[in-house]
Protein backbone atom coordinates (compact mmCIF):
# COMPACT_ATOMS: atom_id res chain seq x y z
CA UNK A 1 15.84 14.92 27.29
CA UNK A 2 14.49 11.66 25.12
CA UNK A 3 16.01 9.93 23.16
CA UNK A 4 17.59 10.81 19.54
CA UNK A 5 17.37 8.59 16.24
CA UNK A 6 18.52 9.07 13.00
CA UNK A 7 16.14 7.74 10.86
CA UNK A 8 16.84 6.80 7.16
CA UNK A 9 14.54 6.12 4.73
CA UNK A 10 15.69 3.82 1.05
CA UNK A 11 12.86 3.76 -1.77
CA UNK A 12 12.90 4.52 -5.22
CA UNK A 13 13.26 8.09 -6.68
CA UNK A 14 9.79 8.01 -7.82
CA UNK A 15 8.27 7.79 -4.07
CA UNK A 16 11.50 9.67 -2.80
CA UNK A 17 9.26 13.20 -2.90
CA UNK A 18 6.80 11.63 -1.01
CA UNK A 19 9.17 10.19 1.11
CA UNK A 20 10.34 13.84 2.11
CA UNK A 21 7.56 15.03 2.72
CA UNK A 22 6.44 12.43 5.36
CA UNK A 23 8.99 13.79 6.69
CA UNK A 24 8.18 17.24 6.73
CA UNK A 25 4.85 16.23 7.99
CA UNK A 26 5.95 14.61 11.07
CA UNK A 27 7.43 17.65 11.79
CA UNK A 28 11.11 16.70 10.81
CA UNK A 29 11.90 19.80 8.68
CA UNK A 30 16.11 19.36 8.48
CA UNK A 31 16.45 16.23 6.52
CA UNK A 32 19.52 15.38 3.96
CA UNK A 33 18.91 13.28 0.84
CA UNK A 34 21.54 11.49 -1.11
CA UNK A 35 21.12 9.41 -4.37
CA UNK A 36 21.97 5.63 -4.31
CA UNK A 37 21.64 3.07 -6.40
CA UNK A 38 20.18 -0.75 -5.49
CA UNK A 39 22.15 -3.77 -5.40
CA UNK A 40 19.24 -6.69 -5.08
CA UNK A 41 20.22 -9.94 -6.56
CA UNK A 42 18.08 -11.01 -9.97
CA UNK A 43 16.46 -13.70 -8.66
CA UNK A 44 15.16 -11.43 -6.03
CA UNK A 45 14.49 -8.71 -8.39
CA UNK A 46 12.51 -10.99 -10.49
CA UNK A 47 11.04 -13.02 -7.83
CA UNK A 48 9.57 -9.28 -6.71
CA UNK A 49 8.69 -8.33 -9.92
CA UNK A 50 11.06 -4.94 -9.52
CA UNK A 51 13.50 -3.97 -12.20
CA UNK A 52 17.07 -2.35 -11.06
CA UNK A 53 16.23 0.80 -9.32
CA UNK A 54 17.80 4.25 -8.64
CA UNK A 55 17.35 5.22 -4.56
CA UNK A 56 16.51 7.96 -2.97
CA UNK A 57 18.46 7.74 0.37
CA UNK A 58 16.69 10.28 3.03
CA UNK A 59 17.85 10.93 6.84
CA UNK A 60 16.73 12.81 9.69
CA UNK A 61 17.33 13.26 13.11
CA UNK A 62 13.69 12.40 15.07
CA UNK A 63 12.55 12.58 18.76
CA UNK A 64 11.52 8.89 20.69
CA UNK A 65 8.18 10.59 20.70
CA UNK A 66 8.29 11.03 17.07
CA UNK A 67 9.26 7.80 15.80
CA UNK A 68 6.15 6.23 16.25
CA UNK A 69 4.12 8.89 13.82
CA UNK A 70 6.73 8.41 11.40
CA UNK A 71 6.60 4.64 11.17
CA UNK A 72 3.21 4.51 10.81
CA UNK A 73 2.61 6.86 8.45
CA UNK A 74 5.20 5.02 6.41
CA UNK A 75 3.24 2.39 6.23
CA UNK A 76 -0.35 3.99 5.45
CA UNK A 77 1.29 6.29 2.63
CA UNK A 78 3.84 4.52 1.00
CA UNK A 79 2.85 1.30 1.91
CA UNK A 80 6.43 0.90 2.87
CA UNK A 81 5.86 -2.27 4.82
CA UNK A 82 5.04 -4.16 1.69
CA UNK A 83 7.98 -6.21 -0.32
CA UNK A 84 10.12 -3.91 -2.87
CA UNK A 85 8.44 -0.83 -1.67
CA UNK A 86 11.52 0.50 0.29
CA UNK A 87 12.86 0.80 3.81
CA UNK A 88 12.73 2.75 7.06
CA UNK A 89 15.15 2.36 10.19
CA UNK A 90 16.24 4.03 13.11
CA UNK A 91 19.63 4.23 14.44
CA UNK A 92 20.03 5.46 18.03
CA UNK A 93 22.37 8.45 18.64
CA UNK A 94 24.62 8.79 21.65
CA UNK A 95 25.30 12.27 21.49
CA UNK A 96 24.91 15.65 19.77
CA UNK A 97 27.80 18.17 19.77
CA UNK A 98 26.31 21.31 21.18
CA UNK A 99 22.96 22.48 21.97
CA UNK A 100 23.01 24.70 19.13
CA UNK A 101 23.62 22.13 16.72
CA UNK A 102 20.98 19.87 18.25
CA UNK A 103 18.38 22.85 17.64
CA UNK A 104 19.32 22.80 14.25
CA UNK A 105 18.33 18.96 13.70
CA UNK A 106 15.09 19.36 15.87
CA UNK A 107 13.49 22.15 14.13
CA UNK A 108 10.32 21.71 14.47
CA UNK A 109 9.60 19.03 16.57
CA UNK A 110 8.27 19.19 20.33
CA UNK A 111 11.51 19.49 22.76
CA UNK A 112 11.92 20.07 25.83
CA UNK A 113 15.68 21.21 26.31
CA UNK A 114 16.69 21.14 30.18
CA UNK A 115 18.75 24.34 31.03
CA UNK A 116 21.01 22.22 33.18
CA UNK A 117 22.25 20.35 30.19
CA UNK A 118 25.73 20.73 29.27
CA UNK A 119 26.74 22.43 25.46
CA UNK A 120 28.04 19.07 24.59
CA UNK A 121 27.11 15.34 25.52
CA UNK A 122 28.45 12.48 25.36
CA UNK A 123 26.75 9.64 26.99
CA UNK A 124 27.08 5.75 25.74
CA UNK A 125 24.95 3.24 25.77
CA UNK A 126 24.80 -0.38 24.99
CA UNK A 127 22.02 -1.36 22.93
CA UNK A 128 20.84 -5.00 21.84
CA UNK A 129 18.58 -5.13 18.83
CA UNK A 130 16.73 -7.46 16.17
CA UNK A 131 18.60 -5.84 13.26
CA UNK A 132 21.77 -4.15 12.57
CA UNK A 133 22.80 -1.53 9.72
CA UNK A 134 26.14 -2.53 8.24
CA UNK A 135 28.03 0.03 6.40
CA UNK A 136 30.91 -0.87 4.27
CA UNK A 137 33.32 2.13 2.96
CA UNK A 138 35.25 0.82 -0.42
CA UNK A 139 36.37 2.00 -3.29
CA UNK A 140 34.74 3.23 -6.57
CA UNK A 141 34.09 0.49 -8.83
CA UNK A 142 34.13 -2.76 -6.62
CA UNK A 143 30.46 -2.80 -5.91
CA UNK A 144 30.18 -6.20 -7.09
CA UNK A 145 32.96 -7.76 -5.42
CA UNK A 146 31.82 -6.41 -1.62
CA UNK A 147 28.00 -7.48 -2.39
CA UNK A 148 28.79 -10.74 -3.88
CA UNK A 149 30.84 -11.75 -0.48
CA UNK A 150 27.71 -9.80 1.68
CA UNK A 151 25.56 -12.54 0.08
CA UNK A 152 27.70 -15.45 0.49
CA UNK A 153 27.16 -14.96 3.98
CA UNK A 154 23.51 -14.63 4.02
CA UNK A 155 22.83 -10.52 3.43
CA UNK A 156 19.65 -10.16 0.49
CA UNK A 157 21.11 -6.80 -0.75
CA UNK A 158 21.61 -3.13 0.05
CA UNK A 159 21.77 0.17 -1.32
CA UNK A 160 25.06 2.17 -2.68
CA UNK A 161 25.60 5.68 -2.24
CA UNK A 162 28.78 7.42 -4.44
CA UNK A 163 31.44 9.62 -1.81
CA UNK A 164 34.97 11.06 -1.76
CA UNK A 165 36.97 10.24 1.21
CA UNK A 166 39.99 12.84 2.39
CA UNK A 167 42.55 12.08 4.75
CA UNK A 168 44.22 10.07 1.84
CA UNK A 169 47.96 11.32 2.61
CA UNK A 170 47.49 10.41 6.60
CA UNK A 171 46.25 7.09 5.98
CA UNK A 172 48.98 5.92 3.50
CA UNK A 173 51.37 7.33 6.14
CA UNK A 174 49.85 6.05 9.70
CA UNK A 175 48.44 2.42 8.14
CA UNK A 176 51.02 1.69 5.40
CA UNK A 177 48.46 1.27 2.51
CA UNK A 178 47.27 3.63 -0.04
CA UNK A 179 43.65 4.43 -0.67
CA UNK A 180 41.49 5.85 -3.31
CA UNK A 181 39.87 9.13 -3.16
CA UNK A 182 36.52 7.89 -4.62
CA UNK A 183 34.75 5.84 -3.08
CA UNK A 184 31.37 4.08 -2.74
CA UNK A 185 29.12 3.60 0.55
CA UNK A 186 27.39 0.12 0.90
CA UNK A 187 23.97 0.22 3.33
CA UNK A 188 23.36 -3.12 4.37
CA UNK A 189 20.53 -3.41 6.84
CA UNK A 190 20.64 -7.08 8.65
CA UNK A 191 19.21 -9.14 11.52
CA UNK A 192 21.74 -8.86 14.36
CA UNK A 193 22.89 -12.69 14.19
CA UNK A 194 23.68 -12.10 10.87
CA UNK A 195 26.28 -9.40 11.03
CA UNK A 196 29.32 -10.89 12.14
CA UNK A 197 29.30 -13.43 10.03
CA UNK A 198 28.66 -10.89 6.84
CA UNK A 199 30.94 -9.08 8.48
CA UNK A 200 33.60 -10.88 8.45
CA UNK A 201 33.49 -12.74 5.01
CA UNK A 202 33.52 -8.85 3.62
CA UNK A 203 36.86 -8.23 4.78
CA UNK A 204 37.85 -11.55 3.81
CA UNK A 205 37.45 -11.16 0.02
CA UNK A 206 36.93 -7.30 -0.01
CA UNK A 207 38.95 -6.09 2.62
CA UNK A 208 41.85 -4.18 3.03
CA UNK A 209 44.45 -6.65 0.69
CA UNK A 210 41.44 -6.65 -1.73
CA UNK A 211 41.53 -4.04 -4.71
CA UNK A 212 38.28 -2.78 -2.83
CA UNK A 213 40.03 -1.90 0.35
CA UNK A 214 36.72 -2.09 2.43
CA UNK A 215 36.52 -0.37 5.74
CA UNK A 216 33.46 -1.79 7.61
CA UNK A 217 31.60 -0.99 10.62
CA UNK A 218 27.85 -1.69 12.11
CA UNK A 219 25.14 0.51 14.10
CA UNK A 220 22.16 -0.67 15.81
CA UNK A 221 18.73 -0.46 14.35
CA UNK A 222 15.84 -0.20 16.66
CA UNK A 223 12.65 -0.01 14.25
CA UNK A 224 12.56 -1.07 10.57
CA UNK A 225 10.00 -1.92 8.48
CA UNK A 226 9.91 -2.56 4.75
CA UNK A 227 12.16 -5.94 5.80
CA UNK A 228 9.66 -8.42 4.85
CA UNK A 229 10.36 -11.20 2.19
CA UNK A 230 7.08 -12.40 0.23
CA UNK A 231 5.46 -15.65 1.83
């Protein structure tokens, strides 16, 4: 079978509607949507004209064969490949658990499932790419503190998204350290050289001894547009 992507769209909440449905008109019918919030710098704000926005944060699983159509109809309809207009990326997926469950996220779109396959997969593979999606796991309230180190090491901004971790009792238990319950999810999408270095100076000032307690990890992106600064 080809290969899987999730694909995750950031704009603002006033194109997020139309956002969904270029989804649902590629064919992508099971799609989640989360509110975030966007963490630009002023001088980028202003130098874009933009004021701070609320973001509509939309993800779906798509088809190699679908990626394409989605791409570039993100560009003819929400003109997503122009400055301050938003972002789309793809993030390969390794495996699915169950056939059943990979039905569910390819409703609608053109599959052929092989008979051999087995109920579960899970294949890995090493991928090198242009740009990498960063995603930093602290706690409520210490936005500032994990963006302004992101940006110290070269990252232009990213998008927040509020969450509630569990687990809380294991983790103070197993690691030795308490955590929060309420926490905030940072979406930092940057060009693979990049990411160690941003990386790195995160858990350096926001990290684990830090008040925000960051947990950070990266995933490959293998399309994104809506990444261009203005000339």
């Amino acid at each position: 079978m080809e290969r899987l992507y999730l694909v995750i769209a950031i704009t603002d909440r006033q194109r997020g509607k139309k956002a969904l449905a270029l989804f649902e008109e590629n064919n992508v019918v099971t799609t989640y949507t989360v509110m975030g919030e966007g963490t630009a710098p002023p001088e980028i704000l202003d130098y874009l004209y933009l004021s701070p926005s609320e973001k509509s944060v939309i993800m779906g699983i798509v088809t190699e064969s679908g990626i394409l159509s989605l791409f570039k109809n993100a560009k003819r309809k929400l003109y997503i490949d122009l400055p301050g207009n938003g972002i789309v990326v793809s993030v390969p997926l390794n495996s699915v658990g169950g056939r059943s469950t990979l039905q569910y996220f390819l409703e609608g779109q053109s599959v052929n499932f092989n008979n051999n396959e087995k109920e579960e997969s899970g294949e890995n593979m090493a991928i090198k790419t242009d740009y990498e999606l960063i995603i930093v796991i602290a706690n409520e309230g210490y936005s500032d503190l994990v963006m302004d180190a992101a940006r110290t090491a070269g990252a232009m901004g990213g998008t927040v998204i509020k969450a509630r971790g569990t687990g809380a009792e294991n983790t103070e238990k197993f690691m030795g350290f308490s955590i929060s319950k309420e926490k905030e999810i940072h979406l930092l999408v940057t060009p693979s050289e990049d990411r160690t270095l941003i990386m790195k100076t995160i858990m350096d000032k926001a990290g684990k001894i830090s008040k925000a307690q960051s947990m950070v990890f990266s995933l490959p992106v293998c399309d994104a547009i809506g990444l261009k600064l203005p000339e």
